[in-house]
C-alpha atoms as a PDB file:
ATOM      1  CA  UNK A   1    -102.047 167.640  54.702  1.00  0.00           C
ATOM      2  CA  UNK A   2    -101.203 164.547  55.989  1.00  0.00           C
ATOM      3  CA  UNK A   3     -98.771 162.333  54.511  1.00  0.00           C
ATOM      4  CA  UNK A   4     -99.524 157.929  54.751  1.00  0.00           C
ATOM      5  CA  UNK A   5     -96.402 155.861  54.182  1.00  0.00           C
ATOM      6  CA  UNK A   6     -97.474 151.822  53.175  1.00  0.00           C
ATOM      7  CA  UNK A   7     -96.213 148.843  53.954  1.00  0.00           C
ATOM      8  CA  UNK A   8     -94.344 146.166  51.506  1.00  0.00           C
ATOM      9  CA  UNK A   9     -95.747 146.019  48.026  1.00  0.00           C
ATOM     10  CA  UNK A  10     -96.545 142.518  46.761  1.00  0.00           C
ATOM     11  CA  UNK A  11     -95.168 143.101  43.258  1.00  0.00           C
ATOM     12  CA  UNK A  12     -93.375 145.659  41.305  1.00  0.00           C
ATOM     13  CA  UNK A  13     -95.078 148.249  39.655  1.00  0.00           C
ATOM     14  CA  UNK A  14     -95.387 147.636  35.890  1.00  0.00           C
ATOM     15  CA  UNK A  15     -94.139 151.282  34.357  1.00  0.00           C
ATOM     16  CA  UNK A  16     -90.866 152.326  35.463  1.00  0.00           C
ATOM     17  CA  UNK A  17     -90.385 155.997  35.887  1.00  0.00           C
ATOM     18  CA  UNK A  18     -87.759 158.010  34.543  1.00  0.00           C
ATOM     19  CA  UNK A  19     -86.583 161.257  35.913  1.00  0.00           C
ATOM     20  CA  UNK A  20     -84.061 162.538  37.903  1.00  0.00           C
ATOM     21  CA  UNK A  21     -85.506 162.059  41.104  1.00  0.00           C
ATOM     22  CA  UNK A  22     -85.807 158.213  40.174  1.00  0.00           C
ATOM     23  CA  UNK A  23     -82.516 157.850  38.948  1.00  0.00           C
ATOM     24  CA  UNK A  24     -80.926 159.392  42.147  1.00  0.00           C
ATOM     25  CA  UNK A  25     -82.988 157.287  43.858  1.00  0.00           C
ATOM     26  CA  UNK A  26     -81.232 154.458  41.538  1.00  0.00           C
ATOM     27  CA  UNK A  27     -78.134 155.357  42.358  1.00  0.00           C
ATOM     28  CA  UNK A  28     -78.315 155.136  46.010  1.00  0.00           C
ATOM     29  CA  UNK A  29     -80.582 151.946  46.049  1.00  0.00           C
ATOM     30  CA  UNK A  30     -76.929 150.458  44.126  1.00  0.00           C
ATOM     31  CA  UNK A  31     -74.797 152.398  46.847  1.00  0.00           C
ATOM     32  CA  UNK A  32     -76.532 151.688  50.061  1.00  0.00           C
ATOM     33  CA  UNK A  33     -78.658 148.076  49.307  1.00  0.00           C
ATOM     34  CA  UNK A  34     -76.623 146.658  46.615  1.00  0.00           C
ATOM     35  CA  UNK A  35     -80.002 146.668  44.567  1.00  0.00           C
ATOM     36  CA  UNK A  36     -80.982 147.762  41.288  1.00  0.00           C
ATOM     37  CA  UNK A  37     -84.192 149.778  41.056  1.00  0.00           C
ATOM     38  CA  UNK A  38     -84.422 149.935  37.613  1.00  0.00           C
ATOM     39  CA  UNK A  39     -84.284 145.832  37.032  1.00  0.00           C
ATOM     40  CA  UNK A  40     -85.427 145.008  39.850  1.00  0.00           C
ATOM     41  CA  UNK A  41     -82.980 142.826  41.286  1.00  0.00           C
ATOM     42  CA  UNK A  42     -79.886 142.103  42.714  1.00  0.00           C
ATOM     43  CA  UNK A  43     -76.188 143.386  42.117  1.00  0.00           C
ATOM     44  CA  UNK A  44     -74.158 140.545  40.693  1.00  0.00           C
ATOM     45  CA  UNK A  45     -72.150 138.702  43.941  1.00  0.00           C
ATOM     46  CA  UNK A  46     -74.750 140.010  46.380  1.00  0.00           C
ATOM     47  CA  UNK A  47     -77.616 137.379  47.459  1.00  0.00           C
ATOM     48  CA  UNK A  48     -80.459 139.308  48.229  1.00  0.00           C
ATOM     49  CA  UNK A  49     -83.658 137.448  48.870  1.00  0.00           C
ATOM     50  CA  UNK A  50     -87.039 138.040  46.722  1.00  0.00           C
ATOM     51  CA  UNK A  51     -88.524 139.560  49.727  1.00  0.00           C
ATOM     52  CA  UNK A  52     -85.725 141.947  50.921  1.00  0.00           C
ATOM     53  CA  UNK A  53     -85.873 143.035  47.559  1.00  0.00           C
ATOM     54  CA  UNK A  54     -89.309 144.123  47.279  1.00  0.00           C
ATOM     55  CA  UNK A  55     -88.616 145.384  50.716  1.00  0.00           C
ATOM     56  CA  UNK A  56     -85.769 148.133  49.504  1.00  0.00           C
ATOM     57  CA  UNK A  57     -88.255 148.711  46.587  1.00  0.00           C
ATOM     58  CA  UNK A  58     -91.065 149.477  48.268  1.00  0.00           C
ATOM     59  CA  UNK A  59     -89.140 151.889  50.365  1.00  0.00           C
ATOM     60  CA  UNK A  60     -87.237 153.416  47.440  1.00  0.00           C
ATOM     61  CA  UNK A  61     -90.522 154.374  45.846  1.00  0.00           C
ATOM     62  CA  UNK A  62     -92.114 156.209  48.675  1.00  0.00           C
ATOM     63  CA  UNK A  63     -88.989 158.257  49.068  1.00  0.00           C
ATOM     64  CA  UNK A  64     -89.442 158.798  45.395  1.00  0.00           C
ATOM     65  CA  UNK A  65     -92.536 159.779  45.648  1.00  0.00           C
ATOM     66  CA  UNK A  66     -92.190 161.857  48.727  1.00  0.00           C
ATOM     67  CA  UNK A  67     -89.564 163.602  46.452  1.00  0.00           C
ATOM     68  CA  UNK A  68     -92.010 164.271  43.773  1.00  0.00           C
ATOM     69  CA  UNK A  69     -94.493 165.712  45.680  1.00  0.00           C
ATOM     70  CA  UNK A  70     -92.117 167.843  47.548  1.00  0.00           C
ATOM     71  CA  UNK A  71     -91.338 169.252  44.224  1.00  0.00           C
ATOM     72  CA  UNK A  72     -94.743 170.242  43.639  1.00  0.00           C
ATOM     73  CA  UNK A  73     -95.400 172.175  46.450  1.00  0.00           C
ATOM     74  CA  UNK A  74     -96.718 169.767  48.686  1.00  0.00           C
ATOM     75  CA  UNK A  75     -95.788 169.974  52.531  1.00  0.00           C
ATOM     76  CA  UNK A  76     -96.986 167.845  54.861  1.00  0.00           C
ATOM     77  CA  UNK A  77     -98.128 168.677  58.824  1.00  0.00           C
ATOM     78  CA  UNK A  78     -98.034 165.174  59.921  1.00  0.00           C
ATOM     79  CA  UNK A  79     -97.170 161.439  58.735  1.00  0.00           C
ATOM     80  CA  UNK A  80     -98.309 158.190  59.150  1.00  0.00           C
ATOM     81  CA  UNK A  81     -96.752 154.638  58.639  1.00  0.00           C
ATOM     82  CA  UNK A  82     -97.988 151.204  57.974  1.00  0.00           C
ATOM     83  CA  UNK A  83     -95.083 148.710  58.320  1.00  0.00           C
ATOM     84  CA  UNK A  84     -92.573 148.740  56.280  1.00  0.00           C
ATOM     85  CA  UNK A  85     -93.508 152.213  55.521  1.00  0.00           C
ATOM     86  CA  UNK A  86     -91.933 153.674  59.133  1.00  0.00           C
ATOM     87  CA  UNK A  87     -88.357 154.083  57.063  1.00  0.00           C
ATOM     88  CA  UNK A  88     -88.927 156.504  54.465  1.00  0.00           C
ATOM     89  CA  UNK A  89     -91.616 158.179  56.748  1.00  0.00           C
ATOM     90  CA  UNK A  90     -88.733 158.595  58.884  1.00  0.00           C
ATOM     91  CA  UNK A  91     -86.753 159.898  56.252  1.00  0.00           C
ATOM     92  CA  UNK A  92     -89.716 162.487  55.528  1.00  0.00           C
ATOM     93  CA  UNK A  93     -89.955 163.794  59.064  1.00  0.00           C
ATOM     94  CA  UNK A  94     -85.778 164.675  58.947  1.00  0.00           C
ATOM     95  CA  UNK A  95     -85.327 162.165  61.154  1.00  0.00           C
ATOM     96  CA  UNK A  96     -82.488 160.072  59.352  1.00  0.00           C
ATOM     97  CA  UNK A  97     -81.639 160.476  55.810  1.00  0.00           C
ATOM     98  CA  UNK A  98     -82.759 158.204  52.452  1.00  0.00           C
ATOM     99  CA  UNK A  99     -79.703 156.475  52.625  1.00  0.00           C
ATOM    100  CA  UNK A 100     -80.006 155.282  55.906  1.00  0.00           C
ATOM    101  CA  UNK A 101     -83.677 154.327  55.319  1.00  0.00           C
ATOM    102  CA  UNK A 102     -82.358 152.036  52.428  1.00  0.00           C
ATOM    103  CA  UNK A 103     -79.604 150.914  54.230  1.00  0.00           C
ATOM    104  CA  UNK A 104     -81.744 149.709  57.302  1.00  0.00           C
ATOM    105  CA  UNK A 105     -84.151 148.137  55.367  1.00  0.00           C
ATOM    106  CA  UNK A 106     -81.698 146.290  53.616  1.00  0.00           C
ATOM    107  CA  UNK A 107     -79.924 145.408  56.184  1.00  0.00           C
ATOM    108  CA  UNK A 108     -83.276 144.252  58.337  1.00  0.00           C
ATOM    109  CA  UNK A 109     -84.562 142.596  55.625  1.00  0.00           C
ATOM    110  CA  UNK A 110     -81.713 140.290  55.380  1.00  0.00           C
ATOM    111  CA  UNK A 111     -81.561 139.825  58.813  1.00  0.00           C
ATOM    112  CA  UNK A 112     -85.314 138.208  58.514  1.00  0.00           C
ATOM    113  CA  UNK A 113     -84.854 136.558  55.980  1.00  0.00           C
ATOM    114  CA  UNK A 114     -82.560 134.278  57.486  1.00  0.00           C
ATOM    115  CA  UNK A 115     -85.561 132.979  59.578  1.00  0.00           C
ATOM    116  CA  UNK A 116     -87.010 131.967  56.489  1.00  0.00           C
ATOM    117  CA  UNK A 117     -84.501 129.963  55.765  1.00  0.00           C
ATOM    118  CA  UNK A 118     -85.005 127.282  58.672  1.00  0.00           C
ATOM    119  CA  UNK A 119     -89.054 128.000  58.917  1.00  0.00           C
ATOM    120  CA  UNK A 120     -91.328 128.182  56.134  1.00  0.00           C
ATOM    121  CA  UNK A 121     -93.466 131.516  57.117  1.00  0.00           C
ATOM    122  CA  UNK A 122     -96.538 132.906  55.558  1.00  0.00           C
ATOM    123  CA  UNK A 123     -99.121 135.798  55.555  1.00  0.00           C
ATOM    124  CA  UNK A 124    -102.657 134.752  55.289  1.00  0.00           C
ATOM    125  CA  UNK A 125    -105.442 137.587  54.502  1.00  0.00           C
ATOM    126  CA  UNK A 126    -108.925 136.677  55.387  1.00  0.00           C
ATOM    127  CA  UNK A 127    -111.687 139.453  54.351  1.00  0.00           C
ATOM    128  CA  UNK A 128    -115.168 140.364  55.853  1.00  0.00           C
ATOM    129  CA  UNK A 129    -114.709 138.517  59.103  1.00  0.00           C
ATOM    130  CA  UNK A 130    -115.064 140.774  62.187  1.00  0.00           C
ATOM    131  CA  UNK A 131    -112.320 140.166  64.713  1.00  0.00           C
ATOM    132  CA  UNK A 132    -113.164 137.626  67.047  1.00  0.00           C
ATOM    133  CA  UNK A 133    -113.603 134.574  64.533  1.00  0.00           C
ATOM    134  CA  UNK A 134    -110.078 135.745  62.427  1.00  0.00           C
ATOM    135  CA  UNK A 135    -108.722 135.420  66.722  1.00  0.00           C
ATOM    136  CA  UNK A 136    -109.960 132.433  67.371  1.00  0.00           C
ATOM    137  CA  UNK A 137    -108.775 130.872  64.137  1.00  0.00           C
ATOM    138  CA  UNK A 138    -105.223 132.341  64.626  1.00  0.00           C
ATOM    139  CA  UNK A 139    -105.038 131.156  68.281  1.00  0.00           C
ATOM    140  CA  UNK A 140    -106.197 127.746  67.229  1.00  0.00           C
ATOM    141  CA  UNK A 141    -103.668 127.161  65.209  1.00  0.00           C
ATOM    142  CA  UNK A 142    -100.246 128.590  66.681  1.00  0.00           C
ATOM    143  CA  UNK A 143    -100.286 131.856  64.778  1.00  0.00           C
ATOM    144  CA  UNK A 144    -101.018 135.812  65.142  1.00  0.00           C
ATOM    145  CA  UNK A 145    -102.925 138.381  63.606  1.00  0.00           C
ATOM    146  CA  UNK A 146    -100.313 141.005  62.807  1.00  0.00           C
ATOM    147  CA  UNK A 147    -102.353 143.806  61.336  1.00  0.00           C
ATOM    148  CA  UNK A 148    -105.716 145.417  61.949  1.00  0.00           C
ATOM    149  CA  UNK A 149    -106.162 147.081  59.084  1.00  0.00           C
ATOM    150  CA  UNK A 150    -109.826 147.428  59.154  1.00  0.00           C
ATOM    151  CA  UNK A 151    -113.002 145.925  61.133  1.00  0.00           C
ATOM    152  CA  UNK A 152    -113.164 143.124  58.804  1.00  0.00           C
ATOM    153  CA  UNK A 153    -109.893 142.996  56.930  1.00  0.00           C
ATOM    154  CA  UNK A 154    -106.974 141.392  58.798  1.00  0.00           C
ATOM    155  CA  UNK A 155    -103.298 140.369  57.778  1.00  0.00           C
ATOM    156  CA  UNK A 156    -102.514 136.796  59.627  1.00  0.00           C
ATOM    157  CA  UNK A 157     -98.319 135.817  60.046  1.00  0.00           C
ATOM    158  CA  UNK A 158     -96.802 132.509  61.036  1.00  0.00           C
ATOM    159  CA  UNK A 159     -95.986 129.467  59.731  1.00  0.00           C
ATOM    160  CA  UNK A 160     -96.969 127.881  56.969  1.00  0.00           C
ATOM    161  CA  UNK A 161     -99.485 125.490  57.732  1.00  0.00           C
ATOM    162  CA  UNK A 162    -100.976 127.307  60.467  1.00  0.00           C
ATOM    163  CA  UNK A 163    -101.673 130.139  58.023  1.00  0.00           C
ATOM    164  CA  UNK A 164    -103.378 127.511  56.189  1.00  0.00           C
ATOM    165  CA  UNK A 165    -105.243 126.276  59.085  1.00  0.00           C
ATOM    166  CA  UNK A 166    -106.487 129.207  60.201  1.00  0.00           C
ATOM    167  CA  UNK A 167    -107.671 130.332  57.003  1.00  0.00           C
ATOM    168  CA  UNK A 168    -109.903 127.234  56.795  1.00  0.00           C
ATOM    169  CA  UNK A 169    -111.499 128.026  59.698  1.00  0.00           C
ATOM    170  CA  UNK A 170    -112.162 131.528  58.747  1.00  0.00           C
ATOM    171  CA  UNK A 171    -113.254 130.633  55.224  1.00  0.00           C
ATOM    172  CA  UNK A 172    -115.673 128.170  57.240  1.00  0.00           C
ATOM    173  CA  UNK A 173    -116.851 131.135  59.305  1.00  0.00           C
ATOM    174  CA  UNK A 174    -117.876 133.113  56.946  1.00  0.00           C
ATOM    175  CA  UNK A 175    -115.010 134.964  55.426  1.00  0.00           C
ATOM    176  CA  UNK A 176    -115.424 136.857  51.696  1.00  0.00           C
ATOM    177  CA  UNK A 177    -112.591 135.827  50.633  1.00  0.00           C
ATOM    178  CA  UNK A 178    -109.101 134.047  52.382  1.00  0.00           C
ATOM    179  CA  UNK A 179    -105.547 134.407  50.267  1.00  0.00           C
ATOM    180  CA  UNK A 180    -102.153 133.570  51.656  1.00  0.00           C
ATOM    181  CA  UNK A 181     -98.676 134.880  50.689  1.00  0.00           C
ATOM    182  CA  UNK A 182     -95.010 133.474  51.690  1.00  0.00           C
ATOM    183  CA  UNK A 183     -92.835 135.258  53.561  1.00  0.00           C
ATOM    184  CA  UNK A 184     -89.465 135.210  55.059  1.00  0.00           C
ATOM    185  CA  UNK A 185     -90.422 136.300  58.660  1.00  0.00           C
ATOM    186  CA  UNK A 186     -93.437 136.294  60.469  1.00  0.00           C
ATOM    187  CA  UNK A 187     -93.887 140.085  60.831  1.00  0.00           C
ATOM    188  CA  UNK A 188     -95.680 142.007  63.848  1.00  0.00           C
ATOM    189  CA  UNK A 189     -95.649 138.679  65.811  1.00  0.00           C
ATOM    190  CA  UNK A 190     -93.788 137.799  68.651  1.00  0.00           C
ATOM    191  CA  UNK A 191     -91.730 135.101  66.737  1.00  0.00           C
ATOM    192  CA  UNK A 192     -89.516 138.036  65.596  1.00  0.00           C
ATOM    193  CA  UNK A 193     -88.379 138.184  69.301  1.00  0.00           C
ATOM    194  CA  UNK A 194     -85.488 135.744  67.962  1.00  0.00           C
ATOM    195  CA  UNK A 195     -83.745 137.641  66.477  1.00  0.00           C
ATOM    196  CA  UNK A 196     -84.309 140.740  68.602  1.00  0.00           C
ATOM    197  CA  UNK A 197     -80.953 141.025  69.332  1.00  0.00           C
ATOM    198  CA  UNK A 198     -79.573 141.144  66.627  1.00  0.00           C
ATOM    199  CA  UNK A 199     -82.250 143.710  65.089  1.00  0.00           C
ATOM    200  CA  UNK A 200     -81.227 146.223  68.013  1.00  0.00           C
ATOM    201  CA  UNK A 201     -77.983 145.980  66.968  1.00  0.00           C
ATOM    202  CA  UNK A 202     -78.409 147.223  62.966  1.00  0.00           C
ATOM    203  CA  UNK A 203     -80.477 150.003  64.859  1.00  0.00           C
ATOM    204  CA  UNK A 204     -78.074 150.831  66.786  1.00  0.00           C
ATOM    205  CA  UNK A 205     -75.520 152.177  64.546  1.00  0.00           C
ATOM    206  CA  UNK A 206     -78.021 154.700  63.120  1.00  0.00           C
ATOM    207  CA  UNK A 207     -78.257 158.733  64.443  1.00  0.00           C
ATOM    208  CA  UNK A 208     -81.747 159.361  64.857  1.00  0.00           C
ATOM    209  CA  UNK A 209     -82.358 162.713  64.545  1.00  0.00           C
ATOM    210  CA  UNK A 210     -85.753 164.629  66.166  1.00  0.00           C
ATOM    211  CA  UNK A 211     -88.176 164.779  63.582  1.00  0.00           C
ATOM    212  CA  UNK A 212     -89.006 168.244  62.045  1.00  0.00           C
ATOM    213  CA  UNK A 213     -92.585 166.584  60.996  1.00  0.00           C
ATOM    214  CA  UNK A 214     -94.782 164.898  63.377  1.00  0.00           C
ATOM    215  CA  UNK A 215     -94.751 161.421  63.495  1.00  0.00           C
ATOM    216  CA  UNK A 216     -97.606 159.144  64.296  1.00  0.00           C
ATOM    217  CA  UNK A 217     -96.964 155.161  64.868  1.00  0.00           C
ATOM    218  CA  UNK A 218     -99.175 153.010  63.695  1.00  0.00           C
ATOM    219  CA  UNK A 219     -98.584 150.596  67.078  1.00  0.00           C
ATOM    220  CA  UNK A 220    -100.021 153.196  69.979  1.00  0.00           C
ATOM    221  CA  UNK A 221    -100.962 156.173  67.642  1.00  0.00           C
ATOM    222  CA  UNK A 222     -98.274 158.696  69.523  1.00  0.00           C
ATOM    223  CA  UNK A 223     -95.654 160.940  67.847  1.00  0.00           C
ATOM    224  CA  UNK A 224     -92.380 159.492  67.950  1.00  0.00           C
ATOM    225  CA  UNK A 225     -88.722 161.465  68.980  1.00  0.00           C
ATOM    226  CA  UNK A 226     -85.292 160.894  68.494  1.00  0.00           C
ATOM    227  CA  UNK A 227     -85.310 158.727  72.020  1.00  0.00           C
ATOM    228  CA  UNK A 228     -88.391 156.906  71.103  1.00  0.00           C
ATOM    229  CA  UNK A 229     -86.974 155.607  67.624  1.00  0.00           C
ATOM    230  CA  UNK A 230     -84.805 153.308  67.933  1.00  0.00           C
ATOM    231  CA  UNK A 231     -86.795 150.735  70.468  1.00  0.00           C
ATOM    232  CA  UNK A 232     -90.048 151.064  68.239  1.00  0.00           C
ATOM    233  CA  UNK A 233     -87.681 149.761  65.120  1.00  0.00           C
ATOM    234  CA  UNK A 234     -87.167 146.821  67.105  1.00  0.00           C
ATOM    235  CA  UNK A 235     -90.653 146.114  69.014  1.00  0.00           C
ATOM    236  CA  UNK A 236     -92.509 146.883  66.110  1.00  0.00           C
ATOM    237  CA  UNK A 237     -91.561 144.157  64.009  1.00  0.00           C
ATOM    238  CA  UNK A 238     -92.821 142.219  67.045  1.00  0.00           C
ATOM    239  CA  UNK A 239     -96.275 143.682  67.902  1.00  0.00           C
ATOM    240  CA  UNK A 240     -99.517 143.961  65.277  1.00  0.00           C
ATOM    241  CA  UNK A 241    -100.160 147.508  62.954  1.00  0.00           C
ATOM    242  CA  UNK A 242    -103.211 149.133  64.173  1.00  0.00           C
ATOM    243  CA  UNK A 243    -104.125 150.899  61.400  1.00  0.00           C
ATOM    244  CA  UNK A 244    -107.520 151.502  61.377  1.00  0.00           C
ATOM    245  CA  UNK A 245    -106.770 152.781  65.190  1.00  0.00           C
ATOM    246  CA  UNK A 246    -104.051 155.236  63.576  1.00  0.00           C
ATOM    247  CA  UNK A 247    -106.515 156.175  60.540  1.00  0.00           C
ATOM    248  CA  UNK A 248    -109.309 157.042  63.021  1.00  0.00           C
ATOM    249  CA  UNK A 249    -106.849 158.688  65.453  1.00  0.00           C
ATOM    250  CA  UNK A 250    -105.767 161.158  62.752  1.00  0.00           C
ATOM    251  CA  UNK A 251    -108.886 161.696  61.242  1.00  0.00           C
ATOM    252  CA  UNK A 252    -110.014 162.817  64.809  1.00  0.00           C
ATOM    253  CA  UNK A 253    -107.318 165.315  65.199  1.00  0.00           C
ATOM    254  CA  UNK A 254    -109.109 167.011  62.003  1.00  0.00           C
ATOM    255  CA  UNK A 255    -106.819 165.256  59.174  1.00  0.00           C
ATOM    256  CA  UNK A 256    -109.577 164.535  56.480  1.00  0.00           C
ATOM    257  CA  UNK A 257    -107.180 164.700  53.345  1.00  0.00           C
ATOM    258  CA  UNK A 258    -104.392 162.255  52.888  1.00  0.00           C
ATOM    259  CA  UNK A 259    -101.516 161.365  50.421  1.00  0.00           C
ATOM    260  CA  UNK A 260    -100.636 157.708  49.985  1.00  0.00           C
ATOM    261  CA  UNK A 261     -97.003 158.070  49.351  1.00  0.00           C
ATOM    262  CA  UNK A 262     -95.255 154.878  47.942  1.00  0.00           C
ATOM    263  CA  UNK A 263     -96.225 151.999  45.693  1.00  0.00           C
ATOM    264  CA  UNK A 264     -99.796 151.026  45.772  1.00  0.00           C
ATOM    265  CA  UNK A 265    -103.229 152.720  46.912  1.00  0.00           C
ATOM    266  CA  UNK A 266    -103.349 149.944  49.835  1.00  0.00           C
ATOM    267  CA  UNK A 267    -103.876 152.394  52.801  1.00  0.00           C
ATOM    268  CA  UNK A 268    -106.863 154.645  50.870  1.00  0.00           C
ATOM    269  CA  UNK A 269    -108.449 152.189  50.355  1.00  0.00           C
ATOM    270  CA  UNK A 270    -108.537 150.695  53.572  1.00  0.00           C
ATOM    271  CA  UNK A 271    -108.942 154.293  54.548  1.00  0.00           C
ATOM    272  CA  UNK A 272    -112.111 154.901  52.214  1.00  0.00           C
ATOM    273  CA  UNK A 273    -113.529 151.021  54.035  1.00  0.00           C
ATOM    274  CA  UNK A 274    -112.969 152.586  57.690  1.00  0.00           C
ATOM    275  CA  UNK A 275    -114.667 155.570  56.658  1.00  0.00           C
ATOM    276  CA  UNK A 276    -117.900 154.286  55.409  1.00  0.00           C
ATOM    277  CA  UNK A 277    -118.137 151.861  58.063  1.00  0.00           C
ATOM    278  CA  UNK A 278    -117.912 154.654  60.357  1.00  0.00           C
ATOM    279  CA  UNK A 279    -120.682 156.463  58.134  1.00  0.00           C
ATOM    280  CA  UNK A 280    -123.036 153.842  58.566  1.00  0.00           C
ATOM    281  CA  UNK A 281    -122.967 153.815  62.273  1.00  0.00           C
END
C-alpha cells in the first residue's frame, strides 16, 4: 500500500471531526504552532497569516489521518509527497516526529510569508493546455511553472500580474479553464532563493532521523535519508513538484493502490487523469 501525502488545502474542510486522535492533534497544533485546529485560527497575541494557517492545517489533518488509518490496520510500504505534504509524510516514515512537522511548518510558513508582505504573489492554474504553451506564457511574463501535476494541468507561481498575464495568454491558447489564487510566497520557484538562508536555518535545528518507511520525493522521484533531508526542505521550496513523474514512477515499481492521506482528494484525482491518459496511449 502506498501512502500519498497532498499539498496545501485551499479551504478548510466543512465538518470538524471529533475524536481523540483529533483532539491530540488539537492540542499540539496549540503547543507547537500557536494555532487552533478546532476554530481555525490563531491563538490570541500570535499573528499568524491566512496562509500559514491553512498551511499548519493542512498538515495537522494528514497526520490525523495517517493516525486514523494506522488505527485500522493500515501499514504502508512506501510514501509519497506533493508539497506541503513532505512534513507529515516525514512524520509517517519515523523520520521526525508530529510535533516537529507542525513546528516546521509553522515556522516556514511564517518565514514566507514575510515575502508577501513586500510582493504581492499569486498561483495561477491553467487546465487542458499541454506544456509548452503554459512555458511559454510563464516565461513571457517573468514567472514559473511550479508544479507538473499532470500533462495538461499545471500550477503557475509569481507575482501578481504576471500570473495574470500569463493566464491570458494561456486562456488565448486554448486553455479549459484558467483560475488564480494569492499567495504569500511564490512556491517551487527560484524567487524563494531569498530567503534561502534563512529557511536552512529553521531546518537546521531539527534531528532527522532515517526513515523506517520509504520515502519518495516528488522533485527527482528517489527515496530520501536522514542526510538527504534537510537540503531537499530547503531546495524544494525552490524547484517545481513533478508529480505526475512521481505518480508514474511508483506506479512502475508495481504500486497500483494508493491512500490520499490529508485534506482533499487532489492527488487521486490527478492520479485517476494520469492514468487514463496513459490508457489511451
Amino acid at each position: 500500500m502506498l501512502w500519498i501525502f497532498p499539498g496545501q488545502p485551499l479551504q478548510q474542510e466543512q465538518i470538524t471531526p471529533d475524536d481523540a486522535d483529533f483532539h491530540a492533534l488539537a492540542d499540539l497544533c496549540r503547543a507547537h504552532c500557536d494555532y487552533d485546529l478546532i476554530t481555525h485560527q490563531p491563538l490570541a497575541g500570535h499573528p499568524l497569516s491566512h496562509h500559514t494557517c491553512l498551511q499548519i492545517y493542512g498538515v495537522a489533518m494528514s497526520l490525523y489521518r495517517a493516525r486514523k488509518l494506522r488505527n485500522e490496520g493500515s501499514i504502508p510500504s512506501l510514501l509519497s509527497e506533493h508539497s506541503l505534504g513532505i512534513y507529515a509524510a516525514l512524520a509517517a516514515s519515523g523520520s521526525i516526529s508530529e510535533q516537529d512537522a507542525l513546528a516546521l511548518v509553522s515556522r516556514i510558513g511564517s518565514c514566507m510569508a514575510r515575502m508577501g508582505a513586500v510582493e504581492e504573489y499569486s498561483l495561477g492554474c491553467p487546465i487542458g493546455l499541454p506544456i509548452d504553451p503554459v512555458d511559454a506564457a510563464a516565461r513571457n511574463n517573468g514567472i514559473f511553472v511550479a508544479n507538473y501535476n499532470t500533462s495538461r494541468h499545471f500550477l503557475l507561481a509569481g507575482r501578481k500580474q504576471g500570473i495574470e498575464a500569463a493566464l491570458a495568454e494561456c486562456q488565448a491558447a486554448g486553455a479549459f479553464s484558467v483560475s488564480s489564487f494569492p499567495c504569500e510566497a511564490p512556491l517551487h520557484t527560484p524567487l524563494m532563493a531569498e530567503i534561502r538562508g534563512d529557511l536552512a536555518a529553521i531546518v537546521a535545528e531539527y534531528q532527522i532521523a532515517e526513515p523506517q518507511i520509504p520515502l519518495i520525493e516528488s522533485l527527482n522521484q528517489t527515496r530520501l535519508t536522514a542526510a538527504t533531508i534537510p537540503a531537499f526542505l530547503v531546495d524544494e521550496l525552490q524547484q517545481p513538484v513533478y508529480w505526475e513523474r512521481t505518480w508514474k514512477a511508483v506506479r512502475a515499481a508495481g504500486f497500483s493502490r494508493c491512500r490520499e492521506v490529508g485534506s482533499g482528494q487532489a492527488l487521486t484525482k490527478f492520479n485517476r487523469w494520469i492514468d487514463s491518459e496513459a490508457g489511451a496511449l
